[in-house]
PDB file of N, CA and C in Angstrom:
ATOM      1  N   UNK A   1       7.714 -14.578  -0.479  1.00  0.00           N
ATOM      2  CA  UNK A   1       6.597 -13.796  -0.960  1.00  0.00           C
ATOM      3  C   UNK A   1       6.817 -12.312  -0.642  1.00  0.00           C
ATOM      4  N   UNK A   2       6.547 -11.199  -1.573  1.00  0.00           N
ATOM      5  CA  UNK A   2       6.154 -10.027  -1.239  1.00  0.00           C
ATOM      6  C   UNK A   2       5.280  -9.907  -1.311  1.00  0.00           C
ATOM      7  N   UNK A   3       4.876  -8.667  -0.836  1.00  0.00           N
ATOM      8  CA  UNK A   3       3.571  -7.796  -0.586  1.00  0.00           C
ATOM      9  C   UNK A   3       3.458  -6.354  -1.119  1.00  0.00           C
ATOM     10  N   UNK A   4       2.557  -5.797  -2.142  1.00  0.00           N
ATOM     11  CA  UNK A   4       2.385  -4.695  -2.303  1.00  0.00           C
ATOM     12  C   UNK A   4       0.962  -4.218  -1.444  1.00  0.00           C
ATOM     13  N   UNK A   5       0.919  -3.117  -0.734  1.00  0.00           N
ATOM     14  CA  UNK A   5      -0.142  -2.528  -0.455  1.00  0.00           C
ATOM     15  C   UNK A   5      -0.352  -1.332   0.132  1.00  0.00           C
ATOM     16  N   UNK A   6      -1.597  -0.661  -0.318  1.00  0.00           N
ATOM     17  CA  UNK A   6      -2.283   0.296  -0.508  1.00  0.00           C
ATOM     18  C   UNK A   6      -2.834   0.407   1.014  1.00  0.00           C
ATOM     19  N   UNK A   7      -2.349   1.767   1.533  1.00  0.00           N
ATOM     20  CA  UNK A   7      -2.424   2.280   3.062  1.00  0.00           C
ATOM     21  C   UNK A   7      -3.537   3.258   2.672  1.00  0.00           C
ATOM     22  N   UNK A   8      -4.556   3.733   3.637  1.00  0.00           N
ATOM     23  CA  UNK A   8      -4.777   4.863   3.676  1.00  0.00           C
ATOM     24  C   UNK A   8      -5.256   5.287   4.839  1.00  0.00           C
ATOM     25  N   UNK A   9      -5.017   7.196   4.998  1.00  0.00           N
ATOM     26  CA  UNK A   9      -4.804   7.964   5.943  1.00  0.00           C
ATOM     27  C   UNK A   9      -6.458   8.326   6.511  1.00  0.00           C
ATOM     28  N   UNK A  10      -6.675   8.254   7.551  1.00  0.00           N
ATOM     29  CA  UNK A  10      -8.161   8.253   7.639  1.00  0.00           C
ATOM     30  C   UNK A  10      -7.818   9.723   8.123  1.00  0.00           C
ATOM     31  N   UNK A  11      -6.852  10.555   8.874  1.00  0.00           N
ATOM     32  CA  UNK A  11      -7.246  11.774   9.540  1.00  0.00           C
ATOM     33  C   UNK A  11      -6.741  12.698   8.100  1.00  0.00           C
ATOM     34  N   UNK A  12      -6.211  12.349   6.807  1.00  0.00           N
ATOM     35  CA  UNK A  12      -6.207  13.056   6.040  1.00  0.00           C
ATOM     36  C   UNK A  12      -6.546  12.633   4.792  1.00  0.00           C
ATOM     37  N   UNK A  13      -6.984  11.571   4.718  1.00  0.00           N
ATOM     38  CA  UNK A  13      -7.300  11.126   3.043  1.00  0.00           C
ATOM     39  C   UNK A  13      -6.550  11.545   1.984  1.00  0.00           C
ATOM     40  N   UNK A  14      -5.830  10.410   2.387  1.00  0.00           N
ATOM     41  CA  UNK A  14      -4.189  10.597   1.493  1.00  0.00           C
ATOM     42  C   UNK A  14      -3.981   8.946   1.274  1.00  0.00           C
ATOM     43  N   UNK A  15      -3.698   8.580  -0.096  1.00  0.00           N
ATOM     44  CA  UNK A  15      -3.424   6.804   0.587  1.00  0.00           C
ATOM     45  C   UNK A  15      -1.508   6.922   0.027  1.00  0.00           C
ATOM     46  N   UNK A  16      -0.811   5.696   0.354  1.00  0.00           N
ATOM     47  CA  UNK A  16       0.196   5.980   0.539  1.00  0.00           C
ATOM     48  C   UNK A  16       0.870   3.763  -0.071  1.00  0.00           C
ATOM     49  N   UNK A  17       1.291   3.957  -0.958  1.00  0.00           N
ATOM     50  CA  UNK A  17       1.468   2.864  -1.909  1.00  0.00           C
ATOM     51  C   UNK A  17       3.047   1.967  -1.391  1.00  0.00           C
ATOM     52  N   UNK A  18       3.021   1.001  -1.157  1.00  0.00           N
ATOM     53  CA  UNK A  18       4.514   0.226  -1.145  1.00  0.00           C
ATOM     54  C   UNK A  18       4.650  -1.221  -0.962  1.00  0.00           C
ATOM     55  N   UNK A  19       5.895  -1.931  -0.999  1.00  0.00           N
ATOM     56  CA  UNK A  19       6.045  -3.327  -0.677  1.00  0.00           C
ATOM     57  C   UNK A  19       6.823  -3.384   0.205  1.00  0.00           C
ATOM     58  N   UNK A  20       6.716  -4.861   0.647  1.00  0.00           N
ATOM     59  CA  UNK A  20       7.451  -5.404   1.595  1.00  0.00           C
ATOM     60  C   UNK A  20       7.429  -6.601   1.789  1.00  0.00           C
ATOM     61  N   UNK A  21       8.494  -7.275   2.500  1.00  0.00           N
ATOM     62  CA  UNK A  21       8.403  -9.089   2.612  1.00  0.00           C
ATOM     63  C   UNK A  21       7.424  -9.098   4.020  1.00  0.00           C
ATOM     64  N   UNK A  22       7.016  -8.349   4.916  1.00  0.00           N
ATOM     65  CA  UNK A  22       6.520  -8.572   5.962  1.00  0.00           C
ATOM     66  C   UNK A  22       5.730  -6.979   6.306  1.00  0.00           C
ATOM     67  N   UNK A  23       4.162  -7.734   5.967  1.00  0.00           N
ATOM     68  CA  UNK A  23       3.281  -6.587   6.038  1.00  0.00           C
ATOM     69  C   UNK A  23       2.932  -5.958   7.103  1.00  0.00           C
ATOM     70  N   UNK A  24       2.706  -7.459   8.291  1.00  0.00           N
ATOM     71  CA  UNK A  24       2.394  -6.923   9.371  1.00  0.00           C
ATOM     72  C   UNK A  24       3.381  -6.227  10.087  1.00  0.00           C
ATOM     73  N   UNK A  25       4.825  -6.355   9.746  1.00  0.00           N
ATOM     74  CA  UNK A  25       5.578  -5.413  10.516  1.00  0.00           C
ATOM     75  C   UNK A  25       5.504  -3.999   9.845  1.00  0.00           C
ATOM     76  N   UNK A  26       5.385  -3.920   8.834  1.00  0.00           N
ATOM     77  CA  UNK A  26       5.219  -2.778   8.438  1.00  0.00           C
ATOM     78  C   UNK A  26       4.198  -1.529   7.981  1.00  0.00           C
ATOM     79  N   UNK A  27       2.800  -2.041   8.563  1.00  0.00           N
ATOM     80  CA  UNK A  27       1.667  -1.508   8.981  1.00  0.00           C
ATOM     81  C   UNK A  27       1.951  -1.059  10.501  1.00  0.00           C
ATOM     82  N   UNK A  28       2.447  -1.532  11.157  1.00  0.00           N
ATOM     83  CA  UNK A  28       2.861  -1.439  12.513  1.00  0.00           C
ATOM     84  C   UNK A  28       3.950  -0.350  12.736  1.00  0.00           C
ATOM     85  N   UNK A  29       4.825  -0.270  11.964  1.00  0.00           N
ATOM     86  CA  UNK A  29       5.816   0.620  11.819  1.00  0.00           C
ATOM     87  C   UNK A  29       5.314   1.932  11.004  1.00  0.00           C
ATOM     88  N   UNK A  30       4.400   1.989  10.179  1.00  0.00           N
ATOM     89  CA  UNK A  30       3.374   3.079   9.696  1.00  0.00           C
ATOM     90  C   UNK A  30       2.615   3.535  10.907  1.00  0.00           C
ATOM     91  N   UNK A  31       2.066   3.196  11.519  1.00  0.00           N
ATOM     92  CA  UNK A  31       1.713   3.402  12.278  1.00  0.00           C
ATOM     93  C   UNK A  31       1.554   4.066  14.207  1.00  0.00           C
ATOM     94  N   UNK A  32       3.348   3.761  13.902  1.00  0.00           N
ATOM     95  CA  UNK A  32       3.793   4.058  15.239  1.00  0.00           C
ATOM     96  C   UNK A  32       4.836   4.886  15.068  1.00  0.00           C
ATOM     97  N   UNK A  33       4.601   5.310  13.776  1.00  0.00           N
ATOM     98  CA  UNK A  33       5.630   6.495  13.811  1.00  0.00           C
ATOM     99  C   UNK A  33       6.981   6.149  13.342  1.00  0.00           C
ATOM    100  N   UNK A  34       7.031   5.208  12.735  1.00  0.00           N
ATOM    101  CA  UNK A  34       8.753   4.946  12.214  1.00  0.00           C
ATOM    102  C   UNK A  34       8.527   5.351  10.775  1.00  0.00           C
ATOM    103  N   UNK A  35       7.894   5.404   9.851  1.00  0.00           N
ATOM    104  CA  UNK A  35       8.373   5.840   8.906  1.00  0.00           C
ATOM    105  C   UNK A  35       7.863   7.342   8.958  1.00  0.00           C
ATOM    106  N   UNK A  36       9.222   7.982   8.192  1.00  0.00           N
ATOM    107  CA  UNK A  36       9.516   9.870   8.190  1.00  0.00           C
ATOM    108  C   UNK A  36       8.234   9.786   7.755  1.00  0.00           C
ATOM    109  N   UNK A  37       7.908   9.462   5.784  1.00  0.00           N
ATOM    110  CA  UNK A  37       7.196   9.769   5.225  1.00  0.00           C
ATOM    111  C   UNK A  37       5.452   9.301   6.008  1.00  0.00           C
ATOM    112  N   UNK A  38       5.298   8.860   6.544  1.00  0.00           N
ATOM    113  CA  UNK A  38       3.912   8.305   6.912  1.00  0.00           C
ATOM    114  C   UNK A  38       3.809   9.003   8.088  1.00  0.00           C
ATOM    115  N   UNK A  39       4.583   9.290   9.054  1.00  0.00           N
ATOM    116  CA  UNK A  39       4.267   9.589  10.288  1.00  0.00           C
ATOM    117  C   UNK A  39       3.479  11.008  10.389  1.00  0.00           C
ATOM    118  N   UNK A  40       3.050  11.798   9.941  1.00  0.00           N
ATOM    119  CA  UNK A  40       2.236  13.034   9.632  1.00  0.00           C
ATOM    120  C   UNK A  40       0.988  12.736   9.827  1.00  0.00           C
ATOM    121  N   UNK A  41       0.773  11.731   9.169  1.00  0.00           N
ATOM    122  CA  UNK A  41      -0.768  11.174   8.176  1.00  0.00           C
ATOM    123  C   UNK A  41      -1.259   9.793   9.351  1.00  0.00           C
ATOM    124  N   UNK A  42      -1.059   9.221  10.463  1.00  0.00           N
ATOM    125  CA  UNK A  42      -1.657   8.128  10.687  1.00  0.00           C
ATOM    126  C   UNK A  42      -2.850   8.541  11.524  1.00  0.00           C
ATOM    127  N   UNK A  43      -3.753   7.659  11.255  1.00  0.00           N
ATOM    128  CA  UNK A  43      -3.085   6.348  11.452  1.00  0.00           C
ATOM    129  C   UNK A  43      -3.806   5.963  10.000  1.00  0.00           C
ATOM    130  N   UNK A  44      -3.071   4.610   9.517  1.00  0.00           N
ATOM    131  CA  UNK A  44      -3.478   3.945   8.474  1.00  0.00           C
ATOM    132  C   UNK A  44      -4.269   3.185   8.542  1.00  0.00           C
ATOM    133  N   UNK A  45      -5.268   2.513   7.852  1.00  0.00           N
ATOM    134  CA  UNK A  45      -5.500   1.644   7.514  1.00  0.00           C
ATOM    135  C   UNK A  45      -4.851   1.490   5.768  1.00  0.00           C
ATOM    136  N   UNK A  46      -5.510  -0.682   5.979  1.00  0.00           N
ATOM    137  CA  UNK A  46      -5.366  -1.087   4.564  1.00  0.00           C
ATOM    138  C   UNK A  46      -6.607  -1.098   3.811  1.00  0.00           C
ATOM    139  N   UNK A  47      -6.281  -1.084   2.464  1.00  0.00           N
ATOM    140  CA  UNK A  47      -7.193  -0.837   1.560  1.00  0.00           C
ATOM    141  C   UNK A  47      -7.161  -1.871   0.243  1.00  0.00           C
ATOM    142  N   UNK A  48      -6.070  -2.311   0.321  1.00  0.00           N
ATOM    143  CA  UNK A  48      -5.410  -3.262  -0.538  1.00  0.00           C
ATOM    144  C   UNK A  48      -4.113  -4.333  -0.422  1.00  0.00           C
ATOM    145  N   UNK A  49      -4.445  -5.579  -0.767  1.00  0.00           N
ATOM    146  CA  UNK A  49      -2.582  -6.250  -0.347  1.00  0.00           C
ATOM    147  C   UNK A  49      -2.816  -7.466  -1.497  1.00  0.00           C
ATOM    148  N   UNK A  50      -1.082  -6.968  -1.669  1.00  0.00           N
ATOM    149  CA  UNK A  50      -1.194  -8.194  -3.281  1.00  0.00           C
ATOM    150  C   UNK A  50      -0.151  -8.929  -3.064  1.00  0.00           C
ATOM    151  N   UNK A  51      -0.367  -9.901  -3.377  1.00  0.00           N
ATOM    152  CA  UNK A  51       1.006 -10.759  -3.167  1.00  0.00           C
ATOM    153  C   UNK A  51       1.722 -10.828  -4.394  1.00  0.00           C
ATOM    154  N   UNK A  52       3.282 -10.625  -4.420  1.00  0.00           N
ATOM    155  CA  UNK A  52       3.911 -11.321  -5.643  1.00  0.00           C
ATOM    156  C   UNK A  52       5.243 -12.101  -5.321  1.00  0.00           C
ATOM    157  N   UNK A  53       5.439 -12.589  -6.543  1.00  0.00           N
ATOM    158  CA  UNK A  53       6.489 -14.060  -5.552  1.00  0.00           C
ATOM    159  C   UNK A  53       7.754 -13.592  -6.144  1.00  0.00           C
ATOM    160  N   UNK A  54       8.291 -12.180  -5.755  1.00  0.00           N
ATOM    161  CA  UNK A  54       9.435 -11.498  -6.290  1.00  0.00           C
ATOM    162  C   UNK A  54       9.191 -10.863  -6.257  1.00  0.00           C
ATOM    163  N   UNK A  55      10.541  -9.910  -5.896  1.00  0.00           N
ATOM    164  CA  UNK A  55      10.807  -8.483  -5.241  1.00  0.00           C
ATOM    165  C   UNK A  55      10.710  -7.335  -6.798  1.00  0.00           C
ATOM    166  N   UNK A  56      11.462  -8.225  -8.155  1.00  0.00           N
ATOM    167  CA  UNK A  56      10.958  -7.117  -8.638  1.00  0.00           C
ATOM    168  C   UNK A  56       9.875  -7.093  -9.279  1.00  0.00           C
ATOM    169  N   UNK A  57       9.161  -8.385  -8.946  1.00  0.00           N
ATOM    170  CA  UNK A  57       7.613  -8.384  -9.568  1.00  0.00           C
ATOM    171  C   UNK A  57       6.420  -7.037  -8.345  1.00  0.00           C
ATOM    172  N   UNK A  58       6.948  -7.240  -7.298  1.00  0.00           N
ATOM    173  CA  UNK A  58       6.221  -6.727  -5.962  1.00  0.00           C
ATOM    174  C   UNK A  58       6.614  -5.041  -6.975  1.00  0.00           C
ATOM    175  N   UNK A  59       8.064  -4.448  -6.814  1.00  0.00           N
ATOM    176  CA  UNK A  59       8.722  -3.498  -7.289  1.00  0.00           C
ATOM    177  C   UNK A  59       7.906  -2.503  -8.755  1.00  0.00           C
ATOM    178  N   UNK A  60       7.659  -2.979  -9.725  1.00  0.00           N
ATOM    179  CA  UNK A  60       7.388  -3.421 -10.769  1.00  0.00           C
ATOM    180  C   UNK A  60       5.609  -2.710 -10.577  1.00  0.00           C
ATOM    181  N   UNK A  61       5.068  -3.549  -9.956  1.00  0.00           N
ATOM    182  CA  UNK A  61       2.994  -2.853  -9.567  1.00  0.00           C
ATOM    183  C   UNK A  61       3.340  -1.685  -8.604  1.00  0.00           C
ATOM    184  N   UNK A  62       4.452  -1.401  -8.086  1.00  0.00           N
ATOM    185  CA  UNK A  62       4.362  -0.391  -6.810  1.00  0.00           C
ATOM    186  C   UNK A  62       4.242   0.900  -7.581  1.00  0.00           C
ATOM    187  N   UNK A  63       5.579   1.038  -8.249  1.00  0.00           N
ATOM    188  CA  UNK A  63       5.612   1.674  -9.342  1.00  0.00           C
ATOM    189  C   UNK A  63       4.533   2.294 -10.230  1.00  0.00           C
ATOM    190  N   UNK A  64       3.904   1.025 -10.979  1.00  0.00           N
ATOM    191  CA  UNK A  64       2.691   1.461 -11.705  1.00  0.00           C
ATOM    192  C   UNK A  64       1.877   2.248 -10.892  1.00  0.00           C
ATOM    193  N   UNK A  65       1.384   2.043  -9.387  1.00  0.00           N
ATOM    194  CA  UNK A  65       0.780   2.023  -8.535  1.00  0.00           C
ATOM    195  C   UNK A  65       0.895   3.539  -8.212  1.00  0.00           C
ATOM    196  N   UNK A  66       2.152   3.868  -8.087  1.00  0.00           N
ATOM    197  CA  UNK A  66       2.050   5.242  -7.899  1.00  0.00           C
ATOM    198  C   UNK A  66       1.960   6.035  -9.081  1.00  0.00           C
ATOM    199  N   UNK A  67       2.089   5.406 -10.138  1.00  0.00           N
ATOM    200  CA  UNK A  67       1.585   7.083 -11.238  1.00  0.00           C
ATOM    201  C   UNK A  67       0.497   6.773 -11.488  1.00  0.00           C
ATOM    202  N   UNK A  68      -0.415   6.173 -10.684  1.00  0.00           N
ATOM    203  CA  UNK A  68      -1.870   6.327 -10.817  1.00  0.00           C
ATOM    204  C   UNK A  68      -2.853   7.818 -10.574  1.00  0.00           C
ATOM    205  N   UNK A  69      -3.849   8.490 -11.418  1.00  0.00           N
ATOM    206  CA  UNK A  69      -3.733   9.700  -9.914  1.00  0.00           C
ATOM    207  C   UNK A  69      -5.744   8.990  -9.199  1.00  0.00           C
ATOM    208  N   UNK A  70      -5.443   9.811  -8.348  1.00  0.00           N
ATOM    209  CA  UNK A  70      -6.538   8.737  -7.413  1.00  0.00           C
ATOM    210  C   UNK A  70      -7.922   8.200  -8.005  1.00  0.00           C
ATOM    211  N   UNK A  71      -8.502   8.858  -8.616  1.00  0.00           N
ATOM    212  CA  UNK A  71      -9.407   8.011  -9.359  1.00  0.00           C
ATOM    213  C   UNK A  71      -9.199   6.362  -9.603  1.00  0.00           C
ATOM    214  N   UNK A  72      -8.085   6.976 -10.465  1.00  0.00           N
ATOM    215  CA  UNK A  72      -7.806   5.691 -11.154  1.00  0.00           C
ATOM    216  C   UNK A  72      -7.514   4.271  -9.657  1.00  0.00           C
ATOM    217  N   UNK A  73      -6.448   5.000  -8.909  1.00  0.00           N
ATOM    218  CA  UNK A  73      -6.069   4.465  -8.149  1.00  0.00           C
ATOM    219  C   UNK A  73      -7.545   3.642  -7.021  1.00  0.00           C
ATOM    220  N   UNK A  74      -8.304   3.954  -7.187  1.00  0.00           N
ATOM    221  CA  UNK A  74      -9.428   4.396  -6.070  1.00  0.00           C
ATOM    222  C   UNK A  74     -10.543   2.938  -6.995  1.00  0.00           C
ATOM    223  N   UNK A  75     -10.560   3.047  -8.429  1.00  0.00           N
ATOM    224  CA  UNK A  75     -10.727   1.784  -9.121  1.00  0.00           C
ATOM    225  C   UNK A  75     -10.253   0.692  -9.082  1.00  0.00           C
ATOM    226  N   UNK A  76      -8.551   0.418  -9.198  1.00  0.00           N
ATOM    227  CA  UNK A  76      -7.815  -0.092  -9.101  1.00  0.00           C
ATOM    228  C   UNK A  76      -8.194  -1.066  -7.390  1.00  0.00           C
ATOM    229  N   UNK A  77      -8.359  -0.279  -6.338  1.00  0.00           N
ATOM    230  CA  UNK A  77      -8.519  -0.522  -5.024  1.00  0.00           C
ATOM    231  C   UNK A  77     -10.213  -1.425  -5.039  1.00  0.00           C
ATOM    232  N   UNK A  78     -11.012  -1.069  -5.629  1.00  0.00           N
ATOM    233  CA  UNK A  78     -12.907  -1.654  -5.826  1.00  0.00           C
ATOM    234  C   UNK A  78     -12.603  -3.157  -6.521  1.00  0.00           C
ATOM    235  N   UNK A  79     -11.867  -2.728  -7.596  1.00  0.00           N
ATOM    236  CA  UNK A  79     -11.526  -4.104  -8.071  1.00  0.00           C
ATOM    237  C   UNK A  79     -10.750  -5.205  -7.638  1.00  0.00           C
ATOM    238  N   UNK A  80      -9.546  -4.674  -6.896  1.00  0.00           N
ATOM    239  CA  UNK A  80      -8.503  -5.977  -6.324  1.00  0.00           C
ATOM    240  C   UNK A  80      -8.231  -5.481  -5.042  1.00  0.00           C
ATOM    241  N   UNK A  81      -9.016  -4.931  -4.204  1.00  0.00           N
ATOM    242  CA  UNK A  81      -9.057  -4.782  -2.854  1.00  0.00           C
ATOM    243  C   UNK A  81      -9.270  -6.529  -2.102  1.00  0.00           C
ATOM    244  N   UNK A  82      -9.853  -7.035  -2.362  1.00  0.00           N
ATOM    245  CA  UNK A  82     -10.566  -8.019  -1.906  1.00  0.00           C
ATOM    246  C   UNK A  82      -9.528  -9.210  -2.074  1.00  0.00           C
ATOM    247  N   UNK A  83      -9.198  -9.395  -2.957  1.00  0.00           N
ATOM    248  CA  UNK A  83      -8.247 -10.130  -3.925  1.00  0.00           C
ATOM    249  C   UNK A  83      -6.341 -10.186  -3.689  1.00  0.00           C
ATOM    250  N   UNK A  84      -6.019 -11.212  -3.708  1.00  0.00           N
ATOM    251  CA  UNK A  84      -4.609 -11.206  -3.962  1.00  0.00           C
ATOM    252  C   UNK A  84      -4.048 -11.172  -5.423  1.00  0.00           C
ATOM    253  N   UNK A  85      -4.964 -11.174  -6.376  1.00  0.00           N
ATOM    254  CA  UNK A  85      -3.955 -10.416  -8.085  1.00  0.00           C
ATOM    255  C   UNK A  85      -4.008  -9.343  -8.470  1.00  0.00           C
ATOM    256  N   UNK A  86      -3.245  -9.234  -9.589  1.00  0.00           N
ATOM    257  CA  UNK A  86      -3.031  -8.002  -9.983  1.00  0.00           C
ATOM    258  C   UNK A  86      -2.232  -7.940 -11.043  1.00  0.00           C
TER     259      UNK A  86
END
């Protein structure tokens, strides 16, 4: 299984989009400062997590995911926040 999901920055309100085979390690690693790009902005929370059963299906919504601009994105999150589809 992958995981796509939707981070966001509570000390800057910024959210920050990606996948992975293992979420909880990598909320954890957002968080503690291992990734370049995130480490500015934490701490995170989640806002969204989708499962897909392939990397380039996971690959594929991340994508879409980021040429969202936040509105849209911010809809996207009301509707399948709760939810594992997409």
């Amino acid at each position: 299984m992958y995981f796509v999901y939707i981070i966001f920055s509570t000390s800057h309100h910024r959210y920050y989009i990606g996948q992975t085979q293992d979420f909880d390690d990598r909320i954890i690693r957002h968080n503690s400062g291992y990734e370049k790009s995130t480490f500015p902005y934490r701490p995170w929370v989640l806002k969204c997590l989708i499962t897909k059963t392939s990397r380039s299906e996971a690959m594929l919504l991340e994508k879409k995911l980021k040429n969202l601009n936040k509105q849209r994105l911010e809809m996207f999150i009301e509707k399948y926040g709760g939810r594992d589809e997409a």
